[in-house]
Protein backbone atom coordinates (compact mmCIF):
# COMPACT_ATOMS: atom_id res chain seq x y z
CA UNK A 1 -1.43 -59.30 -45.07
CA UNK A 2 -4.99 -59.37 -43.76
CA UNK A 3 -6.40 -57.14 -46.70
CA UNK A 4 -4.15 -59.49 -49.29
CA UNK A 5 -5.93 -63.03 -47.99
CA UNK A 6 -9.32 -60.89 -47.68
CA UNK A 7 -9.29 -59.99 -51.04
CA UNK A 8 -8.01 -63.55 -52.57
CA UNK A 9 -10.78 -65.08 -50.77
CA UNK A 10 -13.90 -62.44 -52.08
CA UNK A 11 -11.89 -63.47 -55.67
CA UNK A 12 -12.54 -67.11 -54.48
CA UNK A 13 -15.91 -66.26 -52.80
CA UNK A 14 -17.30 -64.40 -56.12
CA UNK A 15 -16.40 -66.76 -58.58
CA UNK A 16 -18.82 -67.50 -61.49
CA UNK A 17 -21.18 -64.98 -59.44
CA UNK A 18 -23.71 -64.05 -62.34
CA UNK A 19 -22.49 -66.19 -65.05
CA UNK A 20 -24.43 -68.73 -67.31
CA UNK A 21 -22.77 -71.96 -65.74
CA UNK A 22 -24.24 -72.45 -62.47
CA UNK A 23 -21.44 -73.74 -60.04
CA UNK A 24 -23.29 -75.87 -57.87
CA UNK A 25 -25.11 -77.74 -60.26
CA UNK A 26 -22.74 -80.98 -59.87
CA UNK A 27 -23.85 -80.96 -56.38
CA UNK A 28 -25.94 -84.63 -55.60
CA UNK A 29 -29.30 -83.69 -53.25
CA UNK A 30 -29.76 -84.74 -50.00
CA UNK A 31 -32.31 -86.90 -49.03
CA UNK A 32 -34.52 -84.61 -46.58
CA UNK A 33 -35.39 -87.81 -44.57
CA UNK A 34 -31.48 -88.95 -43.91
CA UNK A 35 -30.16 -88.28 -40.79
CA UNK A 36 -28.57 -84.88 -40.40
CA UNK A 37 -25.55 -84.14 -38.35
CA UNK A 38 -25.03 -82.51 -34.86
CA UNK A 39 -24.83 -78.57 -35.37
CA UNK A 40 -21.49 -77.06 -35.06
CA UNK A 41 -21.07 -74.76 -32.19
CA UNK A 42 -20.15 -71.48 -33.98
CA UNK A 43 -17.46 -70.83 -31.22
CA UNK A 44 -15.43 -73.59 -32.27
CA UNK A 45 -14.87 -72.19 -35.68
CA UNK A 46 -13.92 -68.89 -34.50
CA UNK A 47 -11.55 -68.99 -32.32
CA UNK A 48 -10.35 -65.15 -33.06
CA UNK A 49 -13.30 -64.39 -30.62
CA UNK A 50 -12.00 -66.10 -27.65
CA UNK A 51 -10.57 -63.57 -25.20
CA UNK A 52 -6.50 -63.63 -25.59
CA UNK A 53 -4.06 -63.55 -22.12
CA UNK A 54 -3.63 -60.02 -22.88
CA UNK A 55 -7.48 -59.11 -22.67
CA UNK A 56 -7.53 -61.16 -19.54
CA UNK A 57 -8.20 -59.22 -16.12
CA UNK A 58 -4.96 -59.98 -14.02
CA UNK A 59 -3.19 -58.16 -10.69
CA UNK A 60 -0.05 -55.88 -12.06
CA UNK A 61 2.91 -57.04 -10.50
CA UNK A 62 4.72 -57.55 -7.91
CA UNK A 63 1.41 -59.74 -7.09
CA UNK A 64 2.11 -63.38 -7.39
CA UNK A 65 -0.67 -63.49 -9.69
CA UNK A 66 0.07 -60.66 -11.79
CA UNK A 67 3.77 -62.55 -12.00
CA UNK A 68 2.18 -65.35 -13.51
CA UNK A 69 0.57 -63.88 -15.83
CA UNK A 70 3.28 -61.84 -17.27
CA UNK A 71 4.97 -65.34 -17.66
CA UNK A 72 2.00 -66.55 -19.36
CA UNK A 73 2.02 -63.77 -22.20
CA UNK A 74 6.06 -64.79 -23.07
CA UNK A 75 7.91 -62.35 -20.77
CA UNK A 76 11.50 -62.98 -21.22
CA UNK A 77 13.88 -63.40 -17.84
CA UNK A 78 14.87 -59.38 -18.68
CA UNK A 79 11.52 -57.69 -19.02
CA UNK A 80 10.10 -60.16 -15.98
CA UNK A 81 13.11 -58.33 -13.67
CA UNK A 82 12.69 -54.61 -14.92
CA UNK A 83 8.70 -55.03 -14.77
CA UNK A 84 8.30 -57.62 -12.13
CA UNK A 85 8.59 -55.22 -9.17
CA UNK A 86 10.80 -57.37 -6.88
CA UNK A 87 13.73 -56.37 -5.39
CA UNK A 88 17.43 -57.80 -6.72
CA UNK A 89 19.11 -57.66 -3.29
CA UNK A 90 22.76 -58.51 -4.36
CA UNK A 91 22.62 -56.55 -7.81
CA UNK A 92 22.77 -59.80 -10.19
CA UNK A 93 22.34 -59.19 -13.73
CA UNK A 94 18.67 -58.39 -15.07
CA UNK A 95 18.38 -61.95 -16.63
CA UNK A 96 19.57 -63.86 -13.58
CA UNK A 97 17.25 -61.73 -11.33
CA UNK A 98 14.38 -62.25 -13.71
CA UNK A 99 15.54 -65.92 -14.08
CA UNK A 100 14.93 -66.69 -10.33
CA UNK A 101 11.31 -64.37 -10.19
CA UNK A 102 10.42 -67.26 -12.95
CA UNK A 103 11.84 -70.10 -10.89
CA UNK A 104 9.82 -68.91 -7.68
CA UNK A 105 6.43 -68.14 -9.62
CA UNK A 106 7.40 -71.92 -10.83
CA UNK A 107 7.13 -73.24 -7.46
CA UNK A 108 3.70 -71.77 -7.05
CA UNK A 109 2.43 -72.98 -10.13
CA UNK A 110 4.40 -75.75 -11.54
CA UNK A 111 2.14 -75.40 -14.80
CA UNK A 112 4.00 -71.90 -16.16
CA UNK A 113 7.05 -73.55 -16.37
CA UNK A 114 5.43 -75.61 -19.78
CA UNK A 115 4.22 -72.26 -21.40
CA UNK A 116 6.56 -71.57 -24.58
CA UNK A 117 5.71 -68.90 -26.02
CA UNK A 118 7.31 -67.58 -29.71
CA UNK A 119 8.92 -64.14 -28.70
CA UNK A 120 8.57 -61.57 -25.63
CA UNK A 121 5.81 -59.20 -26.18
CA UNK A 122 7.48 -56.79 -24.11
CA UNK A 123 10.32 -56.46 -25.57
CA UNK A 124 10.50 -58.62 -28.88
CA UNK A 125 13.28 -60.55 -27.63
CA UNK A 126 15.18 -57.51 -28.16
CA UNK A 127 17.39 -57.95 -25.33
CA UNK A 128 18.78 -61.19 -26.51
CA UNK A 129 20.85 -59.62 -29.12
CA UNK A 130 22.89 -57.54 -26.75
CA UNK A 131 25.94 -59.40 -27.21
CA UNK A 132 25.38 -59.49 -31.11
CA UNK A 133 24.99 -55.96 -31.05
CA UNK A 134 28.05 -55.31 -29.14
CA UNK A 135 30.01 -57.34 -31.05
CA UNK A 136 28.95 -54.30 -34.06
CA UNK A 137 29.48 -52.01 -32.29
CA UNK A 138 33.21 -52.74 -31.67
CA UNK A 139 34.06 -53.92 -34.97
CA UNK A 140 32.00 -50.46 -36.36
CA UNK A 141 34.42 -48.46 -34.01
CA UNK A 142 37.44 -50.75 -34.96
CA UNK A 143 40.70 -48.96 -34.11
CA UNK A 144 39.45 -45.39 -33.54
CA UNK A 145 40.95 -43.71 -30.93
CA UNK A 146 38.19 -42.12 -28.14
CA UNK A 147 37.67 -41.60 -24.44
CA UNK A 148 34.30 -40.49 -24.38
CA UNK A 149 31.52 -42.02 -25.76
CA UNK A 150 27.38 -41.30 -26.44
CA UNK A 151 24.97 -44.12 -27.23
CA UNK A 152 21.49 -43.50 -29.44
CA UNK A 153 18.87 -45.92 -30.29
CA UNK A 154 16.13 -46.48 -32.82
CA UNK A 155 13.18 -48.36 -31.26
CA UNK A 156 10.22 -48.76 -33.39
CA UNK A 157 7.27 -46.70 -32.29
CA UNK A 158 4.78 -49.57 -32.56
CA UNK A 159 6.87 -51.52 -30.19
CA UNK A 160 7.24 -48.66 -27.78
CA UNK A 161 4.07 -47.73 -28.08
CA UNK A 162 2.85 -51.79 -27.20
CA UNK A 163 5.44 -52.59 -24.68
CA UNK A 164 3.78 -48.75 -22.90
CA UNK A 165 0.74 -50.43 -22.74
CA UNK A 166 1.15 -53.84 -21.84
CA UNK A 167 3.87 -52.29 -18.85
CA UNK A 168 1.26 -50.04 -17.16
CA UNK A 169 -1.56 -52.74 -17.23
CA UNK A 170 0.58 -55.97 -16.48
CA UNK A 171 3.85 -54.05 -15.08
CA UNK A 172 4.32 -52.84 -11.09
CA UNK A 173 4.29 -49.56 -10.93
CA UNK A 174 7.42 -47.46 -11.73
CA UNK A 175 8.96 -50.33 -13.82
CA UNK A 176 11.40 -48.88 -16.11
CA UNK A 177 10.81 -48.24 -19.72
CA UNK A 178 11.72 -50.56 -22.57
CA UNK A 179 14.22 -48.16 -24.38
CA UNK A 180 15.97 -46.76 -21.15
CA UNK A 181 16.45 -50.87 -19.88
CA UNK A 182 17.65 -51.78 -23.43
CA UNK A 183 20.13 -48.85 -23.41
CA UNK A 184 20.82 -49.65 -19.69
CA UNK A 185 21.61 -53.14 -20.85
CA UNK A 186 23.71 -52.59 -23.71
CA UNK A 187 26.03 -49.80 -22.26
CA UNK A 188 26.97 -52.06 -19.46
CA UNK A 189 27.56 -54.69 -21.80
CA UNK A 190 29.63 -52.29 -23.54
CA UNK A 191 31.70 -51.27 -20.68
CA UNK A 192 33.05 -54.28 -20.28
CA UNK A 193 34.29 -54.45 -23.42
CA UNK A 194 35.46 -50.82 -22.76
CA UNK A 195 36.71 -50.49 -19.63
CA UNK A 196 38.45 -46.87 -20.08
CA UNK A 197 35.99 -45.35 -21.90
CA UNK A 198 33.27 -42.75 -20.19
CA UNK A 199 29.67 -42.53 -21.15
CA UNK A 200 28.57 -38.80 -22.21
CA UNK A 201 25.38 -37.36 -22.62
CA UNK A 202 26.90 -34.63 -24.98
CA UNK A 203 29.93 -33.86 -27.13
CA UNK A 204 31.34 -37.09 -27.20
CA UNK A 205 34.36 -38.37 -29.10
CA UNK A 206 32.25 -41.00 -30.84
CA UNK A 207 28.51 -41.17 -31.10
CA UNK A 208 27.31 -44.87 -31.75
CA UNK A 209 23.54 -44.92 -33.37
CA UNK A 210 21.90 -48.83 -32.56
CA UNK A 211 19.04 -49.41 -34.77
CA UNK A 212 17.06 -52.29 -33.06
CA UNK A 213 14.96 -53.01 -35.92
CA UNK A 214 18.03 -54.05 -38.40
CA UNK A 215 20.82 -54.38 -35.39
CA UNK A 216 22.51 -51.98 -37.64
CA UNK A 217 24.95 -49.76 -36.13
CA UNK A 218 26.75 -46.70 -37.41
CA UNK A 219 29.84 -44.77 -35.66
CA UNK A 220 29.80 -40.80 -35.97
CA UNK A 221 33.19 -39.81 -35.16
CA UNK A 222 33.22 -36.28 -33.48
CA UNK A 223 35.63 -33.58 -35.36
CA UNK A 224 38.92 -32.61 -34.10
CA UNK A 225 39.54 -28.21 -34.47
CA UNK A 226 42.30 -26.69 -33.98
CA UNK A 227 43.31 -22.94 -33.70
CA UNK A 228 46.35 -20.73 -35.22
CA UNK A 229 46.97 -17.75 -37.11
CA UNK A 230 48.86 -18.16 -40.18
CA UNK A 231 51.04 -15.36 -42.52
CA UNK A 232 50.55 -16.11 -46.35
CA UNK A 233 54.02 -15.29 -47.91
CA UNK A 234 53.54 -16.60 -51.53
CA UNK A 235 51.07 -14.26 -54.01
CA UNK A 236 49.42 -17.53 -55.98
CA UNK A 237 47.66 -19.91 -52.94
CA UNK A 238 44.59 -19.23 -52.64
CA UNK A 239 43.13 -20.02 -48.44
CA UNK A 240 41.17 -22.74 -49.84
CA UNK A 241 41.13 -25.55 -52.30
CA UNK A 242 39.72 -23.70 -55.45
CA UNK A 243 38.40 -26.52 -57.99
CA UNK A 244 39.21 -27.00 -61.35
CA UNK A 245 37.46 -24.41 -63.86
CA UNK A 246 37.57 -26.93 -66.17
CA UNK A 247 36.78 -29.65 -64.54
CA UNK A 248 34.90 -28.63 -62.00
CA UNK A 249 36.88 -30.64 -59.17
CA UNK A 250 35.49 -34.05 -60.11
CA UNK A 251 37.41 -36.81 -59.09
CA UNK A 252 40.07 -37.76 -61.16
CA UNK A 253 40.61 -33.83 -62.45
CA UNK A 254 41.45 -33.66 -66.59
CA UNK A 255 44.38 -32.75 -68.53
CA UNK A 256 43.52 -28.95 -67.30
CA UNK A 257 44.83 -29.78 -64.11
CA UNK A 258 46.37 -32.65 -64.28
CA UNK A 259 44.43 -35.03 -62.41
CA UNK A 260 44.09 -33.22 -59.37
CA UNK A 261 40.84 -31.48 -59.57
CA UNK A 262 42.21 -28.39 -58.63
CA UNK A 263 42.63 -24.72 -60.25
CA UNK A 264 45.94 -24.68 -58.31
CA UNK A 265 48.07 -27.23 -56.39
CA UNK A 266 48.42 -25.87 -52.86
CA UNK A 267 45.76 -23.76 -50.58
CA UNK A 268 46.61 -22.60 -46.94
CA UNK A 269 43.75 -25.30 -46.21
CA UNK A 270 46.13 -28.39 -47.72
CA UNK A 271 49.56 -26.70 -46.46
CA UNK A 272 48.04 -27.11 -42.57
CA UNK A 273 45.60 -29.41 -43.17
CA UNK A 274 46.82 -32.10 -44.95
CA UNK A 275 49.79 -33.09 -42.71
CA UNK A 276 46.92 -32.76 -39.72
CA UNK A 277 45.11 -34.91 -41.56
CA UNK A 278 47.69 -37.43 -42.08
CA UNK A 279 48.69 -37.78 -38.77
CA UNK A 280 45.46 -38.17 -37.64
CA UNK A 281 44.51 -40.57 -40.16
CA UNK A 282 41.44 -38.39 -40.28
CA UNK A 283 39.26 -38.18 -43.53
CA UNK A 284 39.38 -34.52 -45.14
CA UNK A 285 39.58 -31.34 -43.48
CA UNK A 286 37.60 -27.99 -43.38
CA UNK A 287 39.42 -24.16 -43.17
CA UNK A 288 37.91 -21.72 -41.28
CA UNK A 289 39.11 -18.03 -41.45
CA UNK A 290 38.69 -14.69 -40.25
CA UNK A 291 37.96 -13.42 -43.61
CA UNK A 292 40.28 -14.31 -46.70
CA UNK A 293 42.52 -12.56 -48.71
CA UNK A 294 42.89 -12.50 -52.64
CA UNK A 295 45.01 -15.21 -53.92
CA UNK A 296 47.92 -12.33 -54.69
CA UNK A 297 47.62 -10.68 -51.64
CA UNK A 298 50.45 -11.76 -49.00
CA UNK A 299 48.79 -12.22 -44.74
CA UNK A 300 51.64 -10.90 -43.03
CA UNK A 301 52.52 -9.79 -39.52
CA UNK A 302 50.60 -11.75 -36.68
CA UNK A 303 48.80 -13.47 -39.55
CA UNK A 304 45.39 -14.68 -39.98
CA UNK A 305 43.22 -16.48 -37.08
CA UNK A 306 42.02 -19.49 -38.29
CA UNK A 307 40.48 -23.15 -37.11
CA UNK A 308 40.87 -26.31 -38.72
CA UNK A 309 38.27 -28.46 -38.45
CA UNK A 310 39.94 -32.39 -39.12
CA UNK A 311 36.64 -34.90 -40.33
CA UNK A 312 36.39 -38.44 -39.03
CA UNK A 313 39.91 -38.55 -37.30
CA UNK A 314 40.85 -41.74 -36.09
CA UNK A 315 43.38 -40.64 -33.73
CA UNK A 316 43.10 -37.57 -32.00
CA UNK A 317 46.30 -37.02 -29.81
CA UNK A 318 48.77 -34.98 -31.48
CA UNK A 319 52.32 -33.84 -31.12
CA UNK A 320 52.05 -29.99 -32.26
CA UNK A 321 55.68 -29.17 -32.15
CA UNK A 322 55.82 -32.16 -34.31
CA UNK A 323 53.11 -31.02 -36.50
CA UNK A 324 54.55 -27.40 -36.76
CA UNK A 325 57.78 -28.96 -38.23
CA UNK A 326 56.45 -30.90 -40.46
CA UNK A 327 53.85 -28.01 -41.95
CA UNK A 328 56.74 -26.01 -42.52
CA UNK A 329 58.82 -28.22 -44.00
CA UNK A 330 56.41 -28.74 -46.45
CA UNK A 331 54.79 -25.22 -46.71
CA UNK A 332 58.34 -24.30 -48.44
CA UNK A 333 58.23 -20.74 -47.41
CA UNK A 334 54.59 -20.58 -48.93
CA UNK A 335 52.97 -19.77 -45.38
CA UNK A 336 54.35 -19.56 -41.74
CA UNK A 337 52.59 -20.85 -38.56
CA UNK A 338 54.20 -20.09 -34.97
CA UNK A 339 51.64 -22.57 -32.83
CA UNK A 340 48.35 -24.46 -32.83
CA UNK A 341 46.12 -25.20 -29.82
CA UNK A 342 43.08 -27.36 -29.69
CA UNK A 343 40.01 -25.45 -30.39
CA UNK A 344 35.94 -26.03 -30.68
CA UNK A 345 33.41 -25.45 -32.91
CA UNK A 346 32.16 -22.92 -31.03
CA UNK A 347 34.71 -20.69 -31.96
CA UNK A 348 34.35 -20.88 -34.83
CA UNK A 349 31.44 -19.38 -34.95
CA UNK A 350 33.19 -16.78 -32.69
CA UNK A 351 36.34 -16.13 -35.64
CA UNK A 352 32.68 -16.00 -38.58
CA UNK A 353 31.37 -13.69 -36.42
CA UNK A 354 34.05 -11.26 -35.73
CA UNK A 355 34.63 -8.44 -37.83
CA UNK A 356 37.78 -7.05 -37.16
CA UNK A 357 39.64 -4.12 -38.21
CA UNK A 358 42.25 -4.69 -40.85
CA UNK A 359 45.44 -2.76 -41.72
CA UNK A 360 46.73 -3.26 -45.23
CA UNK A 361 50.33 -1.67 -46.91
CA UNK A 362 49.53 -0.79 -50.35
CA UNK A 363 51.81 -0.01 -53.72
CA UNK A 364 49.98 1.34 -57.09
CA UNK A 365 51.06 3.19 -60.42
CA UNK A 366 49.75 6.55 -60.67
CA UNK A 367 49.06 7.53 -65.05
CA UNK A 368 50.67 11.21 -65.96
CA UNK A 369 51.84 13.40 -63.07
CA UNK A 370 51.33 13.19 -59.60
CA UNK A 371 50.17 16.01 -57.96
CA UNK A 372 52.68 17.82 -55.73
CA UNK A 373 50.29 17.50 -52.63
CA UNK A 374 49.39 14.35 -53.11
CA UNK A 375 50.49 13.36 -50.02
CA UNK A 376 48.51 15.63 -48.11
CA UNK A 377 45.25 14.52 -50.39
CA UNK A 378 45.98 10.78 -49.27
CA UNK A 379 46.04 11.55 -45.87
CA UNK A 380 42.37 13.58 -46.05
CA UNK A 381 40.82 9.82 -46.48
CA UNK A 382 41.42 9.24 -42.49
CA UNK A 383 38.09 9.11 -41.05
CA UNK A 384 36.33 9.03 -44.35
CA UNK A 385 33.00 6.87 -45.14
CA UNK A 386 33.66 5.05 -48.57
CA UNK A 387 30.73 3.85 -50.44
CA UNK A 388 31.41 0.31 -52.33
CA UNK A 389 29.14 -1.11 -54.80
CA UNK A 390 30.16 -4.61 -55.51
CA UNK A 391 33.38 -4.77 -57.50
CA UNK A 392 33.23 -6.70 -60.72
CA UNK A 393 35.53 -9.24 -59.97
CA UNK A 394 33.42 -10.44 -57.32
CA UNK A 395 29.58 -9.24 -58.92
CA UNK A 396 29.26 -13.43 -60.01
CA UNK A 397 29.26 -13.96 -56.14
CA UNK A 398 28.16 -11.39 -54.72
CA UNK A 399 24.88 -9.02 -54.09
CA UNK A 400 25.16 -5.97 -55.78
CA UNK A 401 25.20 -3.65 -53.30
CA UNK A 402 26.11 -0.54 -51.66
CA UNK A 403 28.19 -1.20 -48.82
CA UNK A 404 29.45 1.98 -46.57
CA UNK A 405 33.36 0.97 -44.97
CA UNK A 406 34.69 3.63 -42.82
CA UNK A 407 38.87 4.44 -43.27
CA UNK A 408 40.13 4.54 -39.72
CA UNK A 409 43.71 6.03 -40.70
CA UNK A 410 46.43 6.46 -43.58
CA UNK A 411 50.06 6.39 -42.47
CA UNK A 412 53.52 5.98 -44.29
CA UNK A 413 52.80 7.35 -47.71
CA UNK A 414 56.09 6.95 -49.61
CA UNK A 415 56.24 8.61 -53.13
CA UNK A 416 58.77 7.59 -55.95
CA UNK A 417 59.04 8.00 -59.40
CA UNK A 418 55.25 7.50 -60.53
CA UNK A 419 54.60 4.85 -58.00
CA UNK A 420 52.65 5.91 -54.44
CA UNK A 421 52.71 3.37 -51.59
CA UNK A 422 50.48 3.68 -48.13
CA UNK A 423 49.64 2.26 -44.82
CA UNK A 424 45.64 2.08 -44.45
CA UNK A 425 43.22 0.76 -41.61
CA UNK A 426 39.89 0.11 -42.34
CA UNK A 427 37.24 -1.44 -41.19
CA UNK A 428 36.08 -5.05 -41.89
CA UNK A 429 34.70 -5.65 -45.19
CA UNK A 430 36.56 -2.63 -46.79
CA UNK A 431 37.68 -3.44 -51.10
CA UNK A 432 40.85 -2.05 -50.02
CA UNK A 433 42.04 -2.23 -54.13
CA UNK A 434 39.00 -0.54 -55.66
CA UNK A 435 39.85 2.37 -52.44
CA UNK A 436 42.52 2.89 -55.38
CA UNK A 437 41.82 2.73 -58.69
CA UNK A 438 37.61 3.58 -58.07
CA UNK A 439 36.60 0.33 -60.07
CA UNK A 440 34.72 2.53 -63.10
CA UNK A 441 33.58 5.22 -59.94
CA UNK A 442 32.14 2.47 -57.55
CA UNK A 443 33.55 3.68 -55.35
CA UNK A 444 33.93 6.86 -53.81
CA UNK A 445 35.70 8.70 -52.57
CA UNK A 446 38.68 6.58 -54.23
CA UNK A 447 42.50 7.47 -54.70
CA UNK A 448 42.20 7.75 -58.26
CA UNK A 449 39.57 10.42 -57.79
CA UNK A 450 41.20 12.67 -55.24
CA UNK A 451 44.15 12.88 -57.47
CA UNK A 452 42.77 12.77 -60.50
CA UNK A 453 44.75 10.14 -62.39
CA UNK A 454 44.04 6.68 -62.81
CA UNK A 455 45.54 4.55 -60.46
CA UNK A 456 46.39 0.75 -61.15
CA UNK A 457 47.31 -1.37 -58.26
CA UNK A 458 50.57 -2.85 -58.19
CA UNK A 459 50.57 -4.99 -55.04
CA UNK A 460 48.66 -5.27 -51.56
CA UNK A 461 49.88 -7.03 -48.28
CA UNK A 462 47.74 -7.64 -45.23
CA UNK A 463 49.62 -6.20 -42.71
CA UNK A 464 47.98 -7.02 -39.10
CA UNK A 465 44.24 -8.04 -38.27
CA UNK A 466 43.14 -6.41 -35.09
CA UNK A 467 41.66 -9.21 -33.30
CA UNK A 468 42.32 -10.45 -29.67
């Protein structure tokens, strides 16, 4: 604003500067004999140079005099108990304690008590829009459900950074801080509002960000996880929503998919997590898995360890014998879940992370005529290194690389007719189809080039995952 009126008044100040017209030629000459007035002191017209109450020398408090002068630079009845150094002997509130410093510095100087000054330069006047700010806060968290609670503020660094200086030259010494008092100030305000609700420094149910410039305030509700192992029993859902190819998932889908946005209706994410959601009222979910399997591949035996991670919930107390019905009921034999147990985000980092040992039951057609000690050649894979190259199915998503999966063991072969079925273990990351049919010789050793035939995969189950 100062550079804007500095540079309308040079416009003013230049005007007709070097022109033809000169601009003071309607000026009428003074008689050098008249009379001429009294100079003008230049201090009066400047009164930018007199020394302001904040350049003034003064005592810090708790001396009387530094009191006064704190009073006489605006301090509000807060900021003149936090800074004022004097002890509040029967706990009152910071305004009524800072209320009665003013009233005795009053009785000193009876002359304070006319100063009326705009706003508090220590803190803005930021204090008297606690309540306002409360009030925001509770409609913000409205009917969400939460027992713990962590507070954040935005404080402008220009006010920080003033209020820091004015508080070590004016303030006693070890006078508390102007964002710790405001925070102070509006958590207790809060509490009593909130009676059954604990203030955390971490992990809270709710975090509540305050930002004292626009007194807006924003609620982050925490996540709710929860942990289970689920068995996949139909061969078309895929673990997780898979969007439209058509459509891409926007909302409102296309004819494709018929308005829902999605390559195919269910996912083990929307069978668990939607009826989570719902009761929760929460606002979408996340799956997290211990791998995946291919959308026609069944999860059998213990199943899959999984967490669910439910966004924005605004309840989070829930019945899980209720919520086991009612995710079978409407999983229709789809999947199968046997219990659910609160879980953190931590592990799922821990479920990423492991890389567990899988055992898989799988069925394939075998071209011309299988070799009478075929058996026998199966079972030579146990203990074998396998070297993978990217499949092509999955070469769009994946790196193409070389990946070296170890077979742990082979067990159960069963032969009929031209049809060879086996029980493999393998370790974690193993293409446990192209182990089969070689995709084009990617892999090797494969079952297709042990016996010599081509081999085309009929079916593949995941039959336990060796973890915990």
């Amino acid at each position: 604003m100062v550079e804007e009126d500095q540079d309308e008044w040079m416009s003013y100040a230049t005007a007709g500067y070097g022109g033809a017209v000169d601009p003071w030629d309607d000026l009428v000459p003074v008689d050098s004999e008249e009379e001429q007035e009294d100079p003008i002191d230049d201090d009066d017209l400047f009164e930018d140079d007199m020394p302001s109450l904040r350049d003034l020398d003064a005592p810090p408090c708790p001396a009387p005099m530094g009191i006064r002068h704190v009073i006489r630079l605006g301090c509000c009845n807060f900021c003149l108990s936090r800074i004022g150094g004097r002890l509040n002997s029967d706990s009152s509130p910071p305004e009524i304690h800072g209320s009665r410093i003013r009233e005795e510095a009053i009785s000193r100087d009876p002359s304070i008590a006319e100063i009326d000054e705009n706003y508090c330069p220590f803190c803005e006047d930021l204090f008297q829009d606690i309540d306002n700010i409360v009030i925001r806060i509770l409609r913000e968290i409205g009917d969400v459900e939460f027992s713990t609670l962590q507070m954040g503020y935005h404080i402008s660094k220009e006010l920080i950074e003033e209020e820091d200086s004015l508080r070590k030259r004016f303030g006693a010494r070890g006078a508390h801080p102007l964002k710790a008092s405001f925070a102070g100030a509006v958590e207790t305000a809060l509490k009593e509002k909130l009676d059954e609700v604990e203030m955390v420094k971490e992990i809270p149910d709710v975090m509540i960000l305050v930002d004292s410039l626009t007194l807006r305030v924003k609620a982050e509700i925490r996540p709710v996880f929860y942990y289970g192992r689920y068995r996949k029993l139909a061969k078309d859902v895929p673990q997780t929503r898979w969007p439209c190819r058509a459509c891409k998932g926007r909302d409102g889908g296309c004819d494709s998919c018929e308005g829902t946005g999605l390559q195919y209706p269910d996912s083990v994410q929307d069978l668990i997590g939607e009826p989570i959601r719902e009761a929760l009222s929460a606002e979408d979910t996340s799956f997290h898995g211990m791998g995946r399997e291919d959308i026609d591949v069944r999860c059998l035996g213990r199943g899959r360890p999984f967490v669910v991670e439910v966004k924005k919930p605004r309840i989070r107390t829930i019945d899980f014998e209720q919520i086991l019905k009612l995710i079978s009921s409407r999983a229709d034999g789809k999947i199968e879940l046997d219990a659910l147990r609160p879980s953190n985000r931590s592990e799922i980092a821990r479920i990423k992370e492991t890389k567990a040992e899988k055992s898989y039951r799988i069925r394939f057609h075998v071209d011309g005529e299988i070799p009478d000690d075929s058996e026998s050649r199966i079972h030579e894979l146990a203990g074998v290194i396998l070297e993978q190259r990217t499949p092509k199915r999955v070469a769009h998503r994946r790196s193409d690389l070389v990946r070296k999966r170890q077979v742990i063991s082979v067990e159960n072969v069963l032969i009929e007719d031209n049809e060879i079925q086996f029980d493999v273990r393998c370790q974690s990351g193993t293409y446990v189809k192209e182990m089969v049919h070689s995709d084009d010789g990617r892999t090797t050793p494969s079952v297709a080039e042990i016996l010599e035939s081509e081999c085309t995969v009929l079916w593949l189950d995941v039959i336990d995952i060796h973890a915990e």
